[in-house]
Protein backbone atom coordinates (compact mmCIF):
# COMPACT_ATOMS: atom_id res chain seq x y z
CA UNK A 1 -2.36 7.03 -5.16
CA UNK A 2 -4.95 4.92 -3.54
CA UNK A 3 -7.78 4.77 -6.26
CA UNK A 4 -10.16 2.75 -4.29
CA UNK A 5 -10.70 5.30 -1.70
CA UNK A 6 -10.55 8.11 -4.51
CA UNK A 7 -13.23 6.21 -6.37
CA UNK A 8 -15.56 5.36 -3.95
CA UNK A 9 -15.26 9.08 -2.06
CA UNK A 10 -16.21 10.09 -5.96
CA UNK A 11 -18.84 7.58 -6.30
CA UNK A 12 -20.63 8.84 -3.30
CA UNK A 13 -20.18 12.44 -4.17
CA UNK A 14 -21.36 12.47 -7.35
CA UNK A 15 -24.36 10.54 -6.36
CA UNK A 16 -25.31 12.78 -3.65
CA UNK A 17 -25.38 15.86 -5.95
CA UNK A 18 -26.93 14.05 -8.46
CA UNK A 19 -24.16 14.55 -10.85
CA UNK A 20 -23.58 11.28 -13.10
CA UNK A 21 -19.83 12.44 -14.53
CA UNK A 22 -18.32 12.38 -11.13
CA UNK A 23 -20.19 9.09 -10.01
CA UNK A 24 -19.18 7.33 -13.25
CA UNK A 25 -15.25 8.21 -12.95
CA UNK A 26 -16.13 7.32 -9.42
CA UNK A 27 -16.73 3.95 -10.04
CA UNK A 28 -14.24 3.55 -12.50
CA UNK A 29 -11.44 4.36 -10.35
CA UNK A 30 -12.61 2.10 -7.31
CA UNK A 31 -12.94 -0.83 -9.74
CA UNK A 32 -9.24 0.19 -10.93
CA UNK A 33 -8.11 0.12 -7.35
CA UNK A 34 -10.03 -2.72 -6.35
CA UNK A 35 -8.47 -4.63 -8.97
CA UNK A 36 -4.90 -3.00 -8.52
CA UNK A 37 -5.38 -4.35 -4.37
CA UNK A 38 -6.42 -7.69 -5.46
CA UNK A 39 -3.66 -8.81 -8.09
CA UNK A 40 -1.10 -7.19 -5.99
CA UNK A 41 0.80 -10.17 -4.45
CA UNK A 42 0.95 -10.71 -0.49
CA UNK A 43 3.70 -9.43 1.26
CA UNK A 44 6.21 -12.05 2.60
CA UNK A 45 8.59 -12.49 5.76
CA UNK A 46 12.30 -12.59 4.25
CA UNK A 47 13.69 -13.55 7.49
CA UNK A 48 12.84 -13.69 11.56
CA UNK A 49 14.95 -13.64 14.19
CA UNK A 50 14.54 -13.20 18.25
CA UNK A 51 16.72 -11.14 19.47
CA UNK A 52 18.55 -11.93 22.62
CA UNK A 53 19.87 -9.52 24.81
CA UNK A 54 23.33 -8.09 23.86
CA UNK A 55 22.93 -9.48 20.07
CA UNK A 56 22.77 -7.38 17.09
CA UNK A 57 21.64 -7.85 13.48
CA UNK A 58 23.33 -5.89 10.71
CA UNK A 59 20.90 -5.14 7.53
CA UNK A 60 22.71 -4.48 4.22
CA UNK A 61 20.73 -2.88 0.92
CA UNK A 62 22.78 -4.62 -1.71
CA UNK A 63 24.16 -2.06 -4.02
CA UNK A 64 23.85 0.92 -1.44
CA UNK A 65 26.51 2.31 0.11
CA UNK A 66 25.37 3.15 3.64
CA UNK A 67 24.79 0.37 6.22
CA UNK A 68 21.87 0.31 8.49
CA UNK A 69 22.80 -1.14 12.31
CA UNK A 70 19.59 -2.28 14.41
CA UNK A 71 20.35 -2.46 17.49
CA UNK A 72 17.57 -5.04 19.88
């Protein structure tokens, strides 16, 4: 559940109906979110590898069962 774009969509809702309930959980739930997409930690490359033509690369989930072939 994105609450950032919940909150502010609430936030600007209550606001234009003049109703200070929905604009006060409004802006609680974007500062949640906007604090949940801040702390989060950056995604990061595992591994990168070109390709060349006729080459494969096997990827293996540790611990599942079924193997996933890409092909490129």
């Amino acid at each position: 559940m994105d609450f950032l774009r919940t909150g502010i969509r609430a936030l600007a809702g209550g606001a234009r109906r003049g109703n200070a309930l929905v604009a006060g959980l409004g802006t609680a739930a974007a500062v949640v979110g906007a604090l949940r997409r801040f702390r989060r930690p950056g995604k990061r490359l595992l591994y990168a590898r070109t390709l060349r033509p006729g080459e494969s690369l096997r990827i293996r989930h540790v611990g599942a069962d079924e193997q996933l072939e890409v092909e490129g």
